[in-house]
PDB file of N, CA and C in Angstrom:
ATOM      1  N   UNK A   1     -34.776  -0.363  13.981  1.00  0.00           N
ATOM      2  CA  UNK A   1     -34.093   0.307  12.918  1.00  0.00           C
ATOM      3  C   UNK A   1     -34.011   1.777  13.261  1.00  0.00           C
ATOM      4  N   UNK A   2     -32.818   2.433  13.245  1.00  0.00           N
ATOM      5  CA  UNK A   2     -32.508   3.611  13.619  1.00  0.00           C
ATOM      6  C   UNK A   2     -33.281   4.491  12.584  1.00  0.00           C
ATOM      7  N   UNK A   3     -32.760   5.802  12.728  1.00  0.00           N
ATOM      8  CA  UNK A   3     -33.340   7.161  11.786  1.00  0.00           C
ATOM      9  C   UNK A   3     -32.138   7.189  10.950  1.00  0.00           C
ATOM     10  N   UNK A   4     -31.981   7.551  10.075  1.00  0.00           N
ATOM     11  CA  UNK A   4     -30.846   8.145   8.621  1.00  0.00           C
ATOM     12  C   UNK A   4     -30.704   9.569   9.291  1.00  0.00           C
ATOM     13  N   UNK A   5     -29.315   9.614   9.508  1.00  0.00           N
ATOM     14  CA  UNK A   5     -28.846  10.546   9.828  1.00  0.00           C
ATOM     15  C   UNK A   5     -28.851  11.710   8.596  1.00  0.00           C
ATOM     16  N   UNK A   6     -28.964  11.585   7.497  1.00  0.00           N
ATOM     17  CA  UNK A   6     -28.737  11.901   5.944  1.00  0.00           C
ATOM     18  C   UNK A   6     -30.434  12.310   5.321  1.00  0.00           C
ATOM     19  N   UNK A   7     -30.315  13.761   5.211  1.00  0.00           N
ATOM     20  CA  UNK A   7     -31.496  14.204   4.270  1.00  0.00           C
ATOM     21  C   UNK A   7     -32.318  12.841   3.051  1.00  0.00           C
ATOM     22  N   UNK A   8     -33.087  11.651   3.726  1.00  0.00           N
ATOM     23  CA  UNK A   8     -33.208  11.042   2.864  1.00  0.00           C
ATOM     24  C   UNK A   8     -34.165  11.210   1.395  1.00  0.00           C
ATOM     25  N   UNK A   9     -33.801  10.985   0.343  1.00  0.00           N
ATOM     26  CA  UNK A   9     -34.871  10.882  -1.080  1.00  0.00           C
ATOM     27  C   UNK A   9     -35.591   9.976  -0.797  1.00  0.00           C
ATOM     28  N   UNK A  10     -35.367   8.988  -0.450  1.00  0.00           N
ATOM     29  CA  UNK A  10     -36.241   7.937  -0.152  1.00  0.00           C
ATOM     30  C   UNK A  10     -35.558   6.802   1.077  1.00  0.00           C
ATOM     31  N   UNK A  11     -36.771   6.304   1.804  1.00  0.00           N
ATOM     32  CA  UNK A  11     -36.980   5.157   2.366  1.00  0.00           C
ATOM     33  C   UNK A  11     -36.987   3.486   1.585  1.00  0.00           C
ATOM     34  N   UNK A  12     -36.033   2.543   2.287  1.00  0.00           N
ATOM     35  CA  UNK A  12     -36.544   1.712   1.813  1.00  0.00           C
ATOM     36  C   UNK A  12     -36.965   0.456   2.878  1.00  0.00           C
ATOM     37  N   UNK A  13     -38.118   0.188   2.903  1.00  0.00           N
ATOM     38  CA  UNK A  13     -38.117  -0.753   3.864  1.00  0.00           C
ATOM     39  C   UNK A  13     -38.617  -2.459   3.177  1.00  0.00           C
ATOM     40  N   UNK A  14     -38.185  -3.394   3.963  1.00  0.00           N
ATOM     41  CA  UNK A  14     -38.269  -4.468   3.702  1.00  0.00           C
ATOM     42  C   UNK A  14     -38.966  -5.302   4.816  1.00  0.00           C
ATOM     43  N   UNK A  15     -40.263  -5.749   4.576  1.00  0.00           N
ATOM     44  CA  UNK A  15     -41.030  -6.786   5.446  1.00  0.00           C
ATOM     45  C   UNK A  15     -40.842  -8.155   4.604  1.00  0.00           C
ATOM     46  N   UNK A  16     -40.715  -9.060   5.703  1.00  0.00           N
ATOM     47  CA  UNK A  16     -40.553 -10.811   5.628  1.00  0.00           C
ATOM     48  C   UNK A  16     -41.968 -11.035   6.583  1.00  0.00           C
ATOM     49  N   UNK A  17     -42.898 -11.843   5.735  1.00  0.00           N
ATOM     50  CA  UNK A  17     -43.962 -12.007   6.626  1.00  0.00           C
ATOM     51  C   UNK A  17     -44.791 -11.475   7.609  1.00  0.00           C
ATOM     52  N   UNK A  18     -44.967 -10.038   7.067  1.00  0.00           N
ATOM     53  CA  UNK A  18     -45.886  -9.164   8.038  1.00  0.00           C
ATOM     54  C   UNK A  18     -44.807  -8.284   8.814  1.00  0.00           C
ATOM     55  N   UNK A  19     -43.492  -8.344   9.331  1.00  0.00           N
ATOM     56  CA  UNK A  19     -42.781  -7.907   9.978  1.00  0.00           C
ATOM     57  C   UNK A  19     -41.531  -7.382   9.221  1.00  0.00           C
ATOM     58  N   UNK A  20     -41.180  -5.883  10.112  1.00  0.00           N
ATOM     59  CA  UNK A  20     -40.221  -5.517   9.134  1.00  0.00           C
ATOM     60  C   UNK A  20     -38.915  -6.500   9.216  1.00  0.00           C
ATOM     61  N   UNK A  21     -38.055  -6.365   8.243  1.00  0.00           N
ATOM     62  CA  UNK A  21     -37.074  -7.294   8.146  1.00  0.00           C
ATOM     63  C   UNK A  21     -35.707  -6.327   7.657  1.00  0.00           C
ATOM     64  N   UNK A  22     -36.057  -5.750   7.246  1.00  0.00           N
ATOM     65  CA  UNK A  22     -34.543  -4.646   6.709  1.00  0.00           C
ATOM     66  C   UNK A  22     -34.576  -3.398   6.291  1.00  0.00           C
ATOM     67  N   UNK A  23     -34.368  -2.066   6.349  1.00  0.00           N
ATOM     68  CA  UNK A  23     -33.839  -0.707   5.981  1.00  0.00           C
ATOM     69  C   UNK A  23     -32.903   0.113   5.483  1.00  0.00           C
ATOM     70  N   UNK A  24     -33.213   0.955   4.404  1.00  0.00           N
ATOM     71  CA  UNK A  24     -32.019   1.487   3.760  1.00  0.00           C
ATOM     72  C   UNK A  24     -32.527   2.901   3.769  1.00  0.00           C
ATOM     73  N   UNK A  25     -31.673   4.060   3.578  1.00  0.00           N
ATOM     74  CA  UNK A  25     -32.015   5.232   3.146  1.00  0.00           C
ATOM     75  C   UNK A  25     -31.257   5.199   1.841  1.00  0.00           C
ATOM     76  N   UNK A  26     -31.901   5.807   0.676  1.00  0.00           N
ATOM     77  CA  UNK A  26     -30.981   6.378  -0.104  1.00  0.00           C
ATOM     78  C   UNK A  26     -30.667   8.176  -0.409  1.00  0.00           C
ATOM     79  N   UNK A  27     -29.911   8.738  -0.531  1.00  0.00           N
ATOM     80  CA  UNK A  27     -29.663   9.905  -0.526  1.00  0.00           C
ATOM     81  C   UNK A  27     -28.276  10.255  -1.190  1.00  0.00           C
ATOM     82  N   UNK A  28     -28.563  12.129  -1.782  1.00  0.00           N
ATOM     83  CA  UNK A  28     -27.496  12.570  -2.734  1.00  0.00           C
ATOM     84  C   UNK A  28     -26.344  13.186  -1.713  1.00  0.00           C
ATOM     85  N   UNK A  29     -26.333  13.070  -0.471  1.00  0.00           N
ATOM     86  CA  UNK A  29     -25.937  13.488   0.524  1.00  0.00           C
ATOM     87  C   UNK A  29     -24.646  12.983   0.791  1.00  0.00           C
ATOM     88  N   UNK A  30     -23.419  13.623   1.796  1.00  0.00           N
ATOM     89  CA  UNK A  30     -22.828  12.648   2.187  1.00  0.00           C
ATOM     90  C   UNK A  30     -21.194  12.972   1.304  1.00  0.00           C
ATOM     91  N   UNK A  31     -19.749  12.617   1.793  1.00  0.00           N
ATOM     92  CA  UNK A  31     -18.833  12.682   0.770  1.00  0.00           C
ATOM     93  C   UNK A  31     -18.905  11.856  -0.711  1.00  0.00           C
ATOM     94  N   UNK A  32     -19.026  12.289  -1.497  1.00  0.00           N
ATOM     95  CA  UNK A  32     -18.507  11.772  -2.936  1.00  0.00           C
ATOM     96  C   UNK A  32     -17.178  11.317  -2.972  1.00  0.00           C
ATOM     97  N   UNK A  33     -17.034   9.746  -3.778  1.00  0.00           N
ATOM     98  CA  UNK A  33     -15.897   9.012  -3.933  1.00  0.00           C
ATOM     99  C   UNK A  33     -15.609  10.110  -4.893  1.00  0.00           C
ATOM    100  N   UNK A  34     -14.018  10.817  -5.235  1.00  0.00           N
ATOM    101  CA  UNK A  34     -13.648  11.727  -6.324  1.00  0.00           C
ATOM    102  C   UNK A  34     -13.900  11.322  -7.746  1.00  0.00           C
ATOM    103  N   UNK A  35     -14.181   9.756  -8.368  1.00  0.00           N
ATOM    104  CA  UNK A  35     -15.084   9.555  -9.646  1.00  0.00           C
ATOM    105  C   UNK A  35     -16.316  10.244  -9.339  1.00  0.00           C
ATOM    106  N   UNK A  36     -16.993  10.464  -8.942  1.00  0.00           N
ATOM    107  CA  UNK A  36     -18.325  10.609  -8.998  1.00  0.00           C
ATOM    108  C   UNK A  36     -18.508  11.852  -9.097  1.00  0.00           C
ATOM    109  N   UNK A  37     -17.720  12.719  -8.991  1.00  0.00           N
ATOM    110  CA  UNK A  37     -17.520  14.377  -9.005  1.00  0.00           C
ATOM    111  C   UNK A  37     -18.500  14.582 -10.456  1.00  0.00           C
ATOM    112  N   UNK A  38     -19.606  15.578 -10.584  1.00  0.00           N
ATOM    113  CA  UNK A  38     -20.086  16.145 -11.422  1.00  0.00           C
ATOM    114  C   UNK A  38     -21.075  15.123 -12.088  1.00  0.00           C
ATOM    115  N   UNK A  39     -21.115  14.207 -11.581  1.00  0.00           N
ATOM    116  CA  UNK A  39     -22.262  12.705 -12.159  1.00  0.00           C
ATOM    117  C   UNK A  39     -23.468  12.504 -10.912  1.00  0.00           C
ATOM    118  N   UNK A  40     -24.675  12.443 -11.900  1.00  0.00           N
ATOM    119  CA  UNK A  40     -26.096  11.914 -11.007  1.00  0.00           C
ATOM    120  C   UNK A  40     -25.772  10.566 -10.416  1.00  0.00           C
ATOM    121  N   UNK A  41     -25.450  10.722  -9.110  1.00  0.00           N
ATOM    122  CA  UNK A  41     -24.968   9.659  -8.349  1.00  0.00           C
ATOM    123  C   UNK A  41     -25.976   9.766  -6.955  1.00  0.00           C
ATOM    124  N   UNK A  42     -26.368   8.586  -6.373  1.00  0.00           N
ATOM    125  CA  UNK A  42     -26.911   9.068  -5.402  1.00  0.00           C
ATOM    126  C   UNK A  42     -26.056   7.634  -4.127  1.00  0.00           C
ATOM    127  N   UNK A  43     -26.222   7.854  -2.882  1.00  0.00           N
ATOM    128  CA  UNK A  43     -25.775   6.618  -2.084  1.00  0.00           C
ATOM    129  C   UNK A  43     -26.694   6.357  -1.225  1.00  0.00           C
ATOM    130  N   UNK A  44     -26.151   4.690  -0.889  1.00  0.00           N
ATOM    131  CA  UNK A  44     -27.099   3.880  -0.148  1.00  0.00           C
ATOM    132  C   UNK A  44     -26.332   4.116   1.240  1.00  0.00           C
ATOM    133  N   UNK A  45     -27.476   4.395   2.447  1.00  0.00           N
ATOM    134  CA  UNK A  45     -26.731   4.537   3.724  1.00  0.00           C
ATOM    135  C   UNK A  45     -27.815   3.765   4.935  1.00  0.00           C
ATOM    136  N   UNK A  46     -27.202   3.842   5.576  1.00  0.00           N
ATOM    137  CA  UNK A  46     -27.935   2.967   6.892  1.00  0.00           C
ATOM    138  C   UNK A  46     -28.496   1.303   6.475  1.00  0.00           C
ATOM    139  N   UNK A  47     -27.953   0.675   5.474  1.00  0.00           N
ATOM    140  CA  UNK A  47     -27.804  -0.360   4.699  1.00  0.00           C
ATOM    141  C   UNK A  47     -28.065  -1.483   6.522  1.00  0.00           C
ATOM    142  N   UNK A  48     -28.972  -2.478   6.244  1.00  0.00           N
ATOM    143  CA  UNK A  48     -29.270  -3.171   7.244  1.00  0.00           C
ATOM    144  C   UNK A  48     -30.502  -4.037   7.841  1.00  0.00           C
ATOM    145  N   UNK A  49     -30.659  -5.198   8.111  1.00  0.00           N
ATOM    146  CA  UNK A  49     -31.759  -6.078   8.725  1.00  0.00           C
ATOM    147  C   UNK A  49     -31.401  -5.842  10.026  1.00  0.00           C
ATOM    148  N   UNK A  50     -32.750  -6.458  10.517  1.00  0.00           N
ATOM    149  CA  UNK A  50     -33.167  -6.795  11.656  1.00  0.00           C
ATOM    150  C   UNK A  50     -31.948  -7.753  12.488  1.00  0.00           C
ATOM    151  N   UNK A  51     -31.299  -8.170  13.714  1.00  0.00           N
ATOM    152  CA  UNK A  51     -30.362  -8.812  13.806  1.00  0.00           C
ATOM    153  C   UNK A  51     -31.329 -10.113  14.109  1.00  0.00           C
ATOM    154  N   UNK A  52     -32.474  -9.840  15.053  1.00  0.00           N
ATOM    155  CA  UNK A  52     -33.008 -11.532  14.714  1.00  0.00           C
ATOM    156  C   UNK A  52     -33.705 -12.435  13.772  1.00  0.00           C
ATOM    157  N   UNK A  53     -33.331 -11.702  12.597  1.00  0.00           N
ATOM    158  CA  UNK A  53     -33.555 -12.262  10.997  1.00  0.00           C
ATOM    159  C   UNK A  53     -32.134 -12.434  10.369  1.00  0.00           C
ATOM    160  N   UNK A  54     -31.527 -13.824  10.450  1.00  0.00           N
ATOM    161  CA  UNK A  54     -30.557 -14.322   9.737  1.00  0.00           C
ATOM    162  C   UNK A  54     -30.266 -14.303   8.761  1.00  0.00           C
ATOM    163  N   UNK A  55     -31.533 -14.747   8.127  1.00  0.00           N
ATOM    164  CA  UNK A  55     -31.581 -15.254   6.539  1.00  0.00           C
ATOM    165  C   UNK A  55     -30.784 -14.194   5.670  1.00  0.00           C
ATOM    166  N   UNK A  56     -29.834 -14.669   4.830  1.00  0.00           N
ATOM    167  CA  UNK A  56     -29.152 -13.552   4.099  1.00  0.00           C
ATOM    168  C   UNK A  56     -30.303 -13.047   2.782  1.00  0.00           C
ATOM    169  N   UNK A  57     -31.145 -14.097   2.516  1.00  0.00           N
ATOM    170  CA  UNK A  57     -32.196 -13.184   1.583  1.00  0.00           C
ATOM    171  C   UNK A  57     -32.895 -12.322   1.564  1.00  0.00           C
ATOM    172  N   UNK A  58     -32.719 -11.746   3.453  1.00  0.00           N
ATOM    173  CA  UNK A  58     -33.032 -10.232   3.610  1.00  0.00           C
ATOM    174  C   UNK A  58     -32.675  -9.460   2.866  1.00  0.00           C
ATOM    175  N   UNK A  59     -30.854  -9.152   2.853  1.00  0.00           N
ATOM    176  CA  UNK A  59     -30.369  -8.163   2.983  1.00  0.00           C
ATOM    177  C   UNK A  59     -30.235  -8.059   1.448  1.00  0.00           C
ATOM    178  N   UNK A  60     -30.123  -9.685   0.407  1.00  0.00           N
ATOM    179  CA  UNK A  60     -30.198  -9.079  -1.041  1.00  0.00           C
ATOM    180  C   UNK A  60     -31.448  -8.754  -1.359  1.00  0.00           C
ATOM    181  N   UNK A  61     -32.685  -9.152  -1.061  1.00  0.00           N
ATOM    182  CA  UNK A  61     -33.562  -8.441  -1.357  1.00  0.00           C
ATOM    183  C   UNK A  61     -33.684  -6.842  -1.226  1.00  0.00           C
ATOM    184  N   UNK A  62     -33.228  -6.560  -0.185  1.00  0.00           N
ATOM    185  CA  UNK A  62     -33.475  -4.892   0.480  1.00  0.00           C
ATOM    186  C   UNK A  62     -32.279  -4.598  -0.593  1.00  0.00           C
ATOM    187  N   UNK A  63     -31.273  -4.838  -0.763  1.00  0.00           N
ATOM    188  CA  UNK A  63     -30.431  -4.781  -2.403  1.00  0.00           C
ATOM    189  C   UNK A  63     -30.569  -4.323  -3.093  1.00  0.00           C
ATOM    190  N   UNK A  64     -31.631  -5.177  -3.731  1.00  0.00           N
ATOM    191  CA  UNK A  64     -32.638  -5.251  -4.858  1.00  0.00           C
ATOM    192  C   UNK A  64     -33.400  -4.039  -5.034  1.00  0.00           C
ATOM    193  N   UNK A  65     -33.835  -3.759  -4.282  1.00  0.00           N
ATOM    194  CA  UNK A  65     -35.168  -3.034  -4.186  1.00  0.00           C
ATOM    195  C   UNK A  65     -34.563  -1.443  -3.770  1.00  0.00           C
ATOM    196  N   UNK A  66     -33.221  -1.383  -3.639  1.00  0.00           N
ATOM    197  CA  UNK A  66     -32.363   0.194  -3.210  1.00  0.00           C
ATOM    198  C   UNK A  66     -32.099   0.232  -4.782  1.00  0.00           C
ATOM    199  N   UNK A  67     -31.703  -0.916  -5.524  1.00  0.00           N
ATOM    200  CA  UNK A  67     -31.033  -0.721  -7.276  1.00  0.00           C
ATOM    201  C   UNK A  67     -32.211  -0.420  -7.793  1.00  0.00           C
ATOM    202  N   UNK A  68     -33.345  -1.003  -7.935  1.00  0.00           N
ATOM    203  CA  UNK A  68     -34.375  -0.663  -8.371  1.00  0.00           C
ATOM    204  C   UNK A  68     -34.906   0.996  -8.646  1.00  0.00           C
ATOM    205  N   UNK A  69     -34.787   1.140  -7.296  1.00  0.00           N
ATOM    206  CA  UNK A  69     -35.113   2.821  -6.713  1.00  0.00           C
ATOM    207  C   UNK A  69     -33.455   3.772  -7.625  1.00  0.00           C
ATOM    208  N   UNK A  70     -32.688   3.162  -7.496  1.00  0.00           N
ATOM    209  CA  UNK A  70     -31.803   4.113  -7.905  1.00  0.00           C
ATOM    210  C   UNK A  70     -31.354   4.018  -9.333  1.00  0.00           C
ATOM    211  N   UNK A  71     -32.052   3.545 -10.118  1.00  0.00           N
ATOM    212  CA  UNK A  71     -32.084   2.928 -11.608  1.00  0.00           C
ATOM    213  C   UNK A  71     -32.119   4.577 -12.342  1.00  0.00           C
ATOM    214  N   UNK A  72     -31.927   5.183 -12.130  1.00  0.00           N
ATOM    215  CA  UNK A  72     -32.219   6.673 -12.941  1.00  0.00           C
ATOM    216  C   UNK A  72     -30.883   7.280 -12.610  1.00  0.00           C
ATOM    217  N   UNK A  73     -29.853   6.805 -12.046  1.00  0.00           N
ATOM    218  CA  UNK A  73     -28.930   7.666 -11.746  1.00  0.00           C
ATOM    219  C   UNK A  73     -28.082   6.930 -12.252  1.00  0.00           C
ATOM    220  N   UNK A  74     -26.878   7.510 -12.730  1.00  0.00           N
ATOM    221  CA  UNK A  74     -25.428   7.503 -13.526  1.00  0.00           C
ATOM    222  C   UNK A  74     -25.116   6.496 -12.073  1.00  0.00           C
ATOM    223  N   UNK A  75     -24.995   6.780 -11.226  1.00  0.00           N
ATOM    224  CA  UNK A  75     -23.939   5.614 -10.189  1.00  0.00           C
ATOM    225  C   UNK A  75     -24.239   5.601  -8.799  1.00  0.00           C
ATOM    226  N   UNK A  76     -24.248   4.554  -8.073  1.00  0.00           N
ATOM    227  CA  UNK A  76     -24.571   4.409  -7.179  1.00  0.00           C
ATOM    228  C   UNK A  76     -23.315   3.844  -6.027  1.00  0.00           C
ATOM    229  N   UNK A  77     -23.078   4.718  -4.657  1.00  0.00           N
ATOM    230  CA  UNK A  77     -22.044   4.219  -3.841  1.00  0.00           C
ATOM    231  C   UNK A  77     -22.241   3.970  -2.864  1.00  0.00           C
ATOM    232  N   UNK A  78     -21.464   3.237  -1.901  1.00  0.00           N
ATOM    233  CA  UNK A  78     -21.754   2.814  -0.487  1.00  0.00           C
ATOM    234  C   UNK A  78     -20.450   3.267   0.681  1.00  0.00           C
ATOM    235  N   UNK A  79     -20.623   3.675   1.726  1.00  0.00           N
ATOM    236  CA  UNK A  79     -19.151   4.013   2.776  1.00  0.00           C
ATOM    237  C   UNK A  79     -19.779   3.013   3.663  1.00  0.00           C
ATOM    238  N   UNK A  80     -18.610   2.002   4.097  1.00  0.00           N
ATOM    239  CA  UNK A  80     -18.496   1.359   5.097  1.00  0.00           C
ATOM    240  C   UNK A  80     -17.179   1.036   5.452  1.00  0.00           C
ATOM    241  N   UNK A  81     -17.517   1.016   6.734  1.00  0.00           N
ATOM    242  CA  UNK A  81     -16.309   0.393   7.394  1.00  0.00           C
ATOM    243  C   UNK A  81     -15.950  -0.393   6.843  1.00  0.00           C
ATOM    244  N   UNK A  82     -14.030  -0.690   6.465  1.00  0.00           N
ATOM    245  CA  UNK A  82     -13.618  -1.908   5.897  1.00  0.00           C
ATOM    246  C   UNK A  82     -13.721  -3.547   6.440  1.00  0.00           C
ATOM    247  N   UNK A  83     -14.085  -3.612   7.480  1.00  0.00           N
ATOM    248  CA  UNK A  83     -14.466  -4.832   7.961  1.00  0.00           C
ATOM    249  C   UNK A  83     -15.804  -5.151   7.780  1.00  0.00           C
ATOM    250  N   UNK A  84     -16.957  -4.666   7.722  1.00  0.00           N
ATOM    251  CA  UNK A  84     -18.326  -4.962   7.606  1.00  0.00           C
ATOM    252  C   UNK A  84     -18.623  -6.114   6.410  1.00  0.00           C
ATOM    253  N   UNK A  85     -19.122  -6.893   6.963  1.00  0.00           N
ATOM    254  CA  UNK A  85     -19.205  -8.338   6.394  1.00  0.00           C
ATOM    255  C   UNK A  85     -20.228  -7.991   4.748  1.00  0.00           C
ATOM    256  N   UNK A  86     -21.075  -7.201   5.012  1.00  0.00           N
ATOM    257  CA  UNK A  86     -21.839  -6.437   4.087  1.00  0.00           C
ATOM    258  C   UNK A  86     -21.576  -6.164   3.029  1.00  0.00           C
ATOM    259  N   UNK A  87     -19.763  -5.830   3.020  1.00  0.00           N
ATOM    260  CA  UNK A  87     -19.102  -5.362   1.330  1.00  0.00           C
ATOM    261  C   UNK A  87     -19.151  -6.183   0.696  1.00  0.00           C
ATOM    262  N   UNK A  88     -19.043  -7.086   1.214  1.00  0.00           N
ATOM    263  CA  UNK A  88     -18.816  -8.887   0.417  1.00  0.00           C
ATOM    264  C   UNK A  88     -20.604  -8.807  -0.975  1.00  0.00           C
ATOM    265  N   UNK A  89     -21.851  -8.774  -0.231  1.00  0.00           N
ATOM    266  CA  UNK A  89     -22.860  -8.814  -0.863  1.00  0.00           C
ATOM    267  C   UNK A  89     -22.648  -7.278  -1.940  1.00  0.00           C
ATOM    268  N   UNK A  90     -22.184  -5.958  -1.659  1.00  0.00           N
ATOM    269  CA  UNK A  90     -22.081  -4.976  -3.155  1.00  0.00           C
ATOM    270  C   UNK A  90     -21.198  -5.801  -3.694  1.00  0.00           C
ATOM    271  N   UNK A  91     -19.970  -6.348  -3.190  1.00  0.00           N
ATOM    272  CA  UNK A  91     -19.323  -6.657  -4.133  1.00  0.00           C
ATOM    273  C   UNK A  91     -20.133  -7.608  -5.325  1.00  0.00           C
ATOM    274  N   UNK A  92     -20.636  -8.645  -4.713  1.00  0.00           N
ATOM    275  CA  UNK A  92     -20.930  -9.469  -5.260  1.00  0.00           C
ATOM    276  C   UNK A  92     -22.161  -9.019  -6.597  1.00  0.00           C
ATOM    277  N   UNK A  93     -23.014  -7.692  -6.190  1.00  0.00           N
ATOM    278  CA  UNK A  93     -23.736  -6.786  -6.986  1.00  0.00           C
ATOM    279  C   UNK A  93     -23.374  -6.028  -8.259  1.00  0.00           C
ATOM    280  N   UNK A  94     -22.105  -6.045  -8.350  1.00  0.00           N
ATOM    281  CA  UNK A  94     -21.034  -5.005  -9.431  1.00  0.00           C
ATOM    282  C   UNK A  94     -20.359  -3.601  -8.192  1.00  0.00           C
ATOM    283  N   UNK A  95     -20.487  -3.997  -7.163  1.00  0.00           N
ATOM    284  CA  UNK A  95     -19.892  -2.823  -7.057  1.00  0.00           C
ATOM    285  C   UNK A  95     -18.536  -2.887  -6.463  1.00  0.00           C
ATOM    286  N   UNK A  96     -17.730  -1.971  -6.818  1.00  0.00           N
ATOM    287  CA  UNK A  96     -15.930  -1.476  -6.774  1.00  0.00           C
ATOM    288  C   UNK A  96     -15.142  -0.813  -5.983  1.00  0.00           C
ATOM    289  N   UNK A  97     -14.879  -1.363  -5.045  1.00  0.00           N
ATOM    290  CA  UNK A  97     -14.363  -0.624  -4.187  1.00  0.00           C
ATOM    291  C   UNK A  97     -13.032   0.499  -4.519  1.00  0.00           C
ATOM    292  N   UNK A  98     -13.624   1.475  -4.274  1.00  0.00           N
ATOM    293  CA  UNK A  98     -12.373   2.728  -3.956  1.00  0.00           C
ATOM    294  C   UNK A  98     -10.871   2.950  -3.649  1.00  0.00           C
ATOM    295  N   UNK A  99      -9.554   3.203  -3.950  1.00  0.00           N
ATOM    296  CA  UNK A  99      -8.526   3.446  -3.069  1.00  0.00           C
ATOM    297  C   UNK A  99      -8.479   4.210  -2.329  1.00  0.00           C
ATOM    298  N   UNK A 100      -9.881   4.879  -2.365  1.00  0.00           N
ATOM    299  CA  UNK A 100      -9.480   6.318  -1.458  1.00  0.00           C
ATOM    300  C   UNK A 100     -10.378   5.795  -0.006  1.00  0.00           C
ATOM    301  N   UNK A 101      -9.392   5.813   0.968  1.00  0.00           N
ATOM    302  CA  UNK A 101     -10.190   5.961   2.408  1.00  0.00           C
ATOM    303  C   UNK A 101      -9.979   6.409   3.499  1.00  0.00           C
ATOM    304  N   UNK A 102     -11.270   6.493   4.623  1.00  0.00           N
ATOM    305  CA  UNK A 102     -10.982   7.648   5.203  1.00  0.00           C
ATOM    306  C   UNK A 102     -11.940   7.248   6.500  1.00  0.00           C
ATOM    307  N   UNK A 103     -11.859   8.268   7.374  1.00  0.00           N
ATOM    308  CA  UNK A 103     -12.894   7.650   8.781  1.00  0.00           C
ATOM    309  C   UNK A 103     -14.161   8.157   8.320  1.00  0.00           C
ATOM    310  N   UNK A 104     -14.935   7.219   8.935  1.00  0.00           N
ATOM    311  CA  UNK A 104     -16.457   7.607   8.880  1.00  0.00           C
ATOM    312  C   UNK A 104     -16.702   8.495   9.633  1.00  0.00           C
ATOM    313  N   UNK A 105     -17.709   9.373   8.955  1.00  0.00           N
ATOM    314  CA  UNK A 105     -18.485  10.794  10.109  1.00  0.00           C
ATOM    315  C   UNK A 105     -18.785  10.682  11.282  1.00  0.00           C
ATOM    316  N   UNK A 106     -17.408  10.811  12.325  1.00  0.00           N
ATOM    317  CA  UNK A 106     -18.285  11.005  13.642  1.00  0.00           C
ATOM    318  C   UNK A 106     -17.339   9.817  14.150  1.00  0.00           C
ATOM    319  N   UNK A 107     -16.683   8.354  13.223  1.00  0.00           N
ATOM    320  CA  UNK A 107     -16.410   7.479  13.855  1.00  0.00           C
ATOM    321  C   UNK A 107     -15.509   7.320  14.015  1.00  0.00           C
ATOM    322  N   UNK A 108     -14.301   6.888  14.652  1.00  0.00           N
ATOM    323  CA  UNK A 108     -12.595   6.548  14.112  1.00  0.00           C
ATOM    324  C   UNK A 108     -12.736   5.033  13.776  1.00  0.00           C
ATOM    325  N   UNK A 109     -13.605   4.595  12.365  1.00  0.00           N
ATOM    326  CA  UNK A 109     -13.136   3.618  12.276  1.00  0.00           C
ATOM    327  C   UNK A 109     -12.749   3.805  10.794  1.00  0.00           C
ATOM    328  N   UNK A 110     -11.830   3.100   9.845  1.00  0.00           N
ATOM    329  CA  UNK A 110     -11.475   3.062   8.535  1.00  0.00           C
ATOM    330  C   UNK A 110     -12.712   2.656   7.451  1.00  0.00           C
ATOM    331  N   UNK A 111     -12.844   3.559   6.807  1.00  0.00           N
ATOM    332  CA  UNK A 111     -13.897   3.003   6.012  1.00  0.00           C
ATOM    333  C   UNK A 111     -13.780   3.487   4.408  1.00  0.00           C
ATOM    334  N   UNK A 112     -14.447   2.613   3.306  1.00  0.00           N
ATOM    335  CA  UNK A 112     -14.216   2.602   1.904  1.00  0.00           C
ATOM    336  C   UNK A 112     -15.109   2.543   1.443  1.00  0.00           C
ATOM    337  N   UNK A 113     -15.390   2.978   0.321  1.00  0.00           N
ATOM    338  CA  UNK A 113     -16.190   3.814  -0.397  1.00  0.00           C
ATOM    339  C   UNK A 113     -16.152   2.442  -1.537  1.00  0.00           C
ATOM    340  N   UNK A 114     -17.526   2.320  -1.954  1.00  0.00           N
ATOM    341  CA  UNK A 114     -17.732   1.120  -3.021  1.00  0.00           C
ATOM    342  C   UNK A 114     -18.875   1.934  -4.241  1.00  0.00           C
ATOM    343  N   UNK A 115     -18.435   1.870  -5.548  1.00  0.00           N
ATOM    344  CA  UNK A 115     -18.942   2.495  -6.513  1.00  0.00           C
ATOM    345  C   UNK A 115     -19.730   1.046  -7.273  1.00  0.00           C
ATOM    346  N   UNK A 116     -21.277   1.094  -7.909  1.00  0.00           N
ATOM    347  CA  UNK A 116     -21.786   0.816  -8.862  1.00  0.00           C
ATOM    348  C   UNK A 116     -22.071   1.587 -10.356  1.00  0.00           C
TER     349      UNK A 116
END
């Protein structure tokens, strides 16, 4: 699991049986979707398991446990690339994807912004 490129508030890590299994940073850092302008919003970044842990009950658990942590704030968002198989599980969480999009920091790939 890499470092968070992003001043993190918090760590979140996820062990499956003694071993880590998944990582999130959350942080106030980062572009704001233009709803979120002037609202306690914070985002989830570096969103991710282990690749030789399949099980998708990783990644909703580590989910779980980023909503948990961010339960004090007006809204919570995510930037990913529009292909990342990953949007599928916020979606499935309440969260809304954006019209507004744009390349990721650093990357040329297309990416969208998902609001809870």
């Amino acid at each position: 699991m890499g470092s968070c490129c992003f001043q993190c508030r918090h760590q979140v890590l996820f062990f499956q049986y003694g071993e880590p299994a998944g990582y999130a940073c959350i942080t106030s850092k980062g572009n704001r979707p233009h709803l979120l302008e002037g609202k306690r919003a914070v985002r989830i970044v570096d969103f991710g398991g282990l690749k030789k842990i399949s099980d998708p009950a990783v990644k909703e658990t580590l989910l779980e446990k980023c909503l948990t942590v961010c339960k004090s704030y007006d809204n919570v968002w995510i930037t990913e690339y529009v292909d990342n198989p990953v949007i599928e599980l916020f979606e499935s969480r309440g969260f809304v994807r954006q019209d507004d999009s744009a390349l990721l920091d650093g990357i040329s790939l297309t990416s969208v912004s998902l609001i809870a």
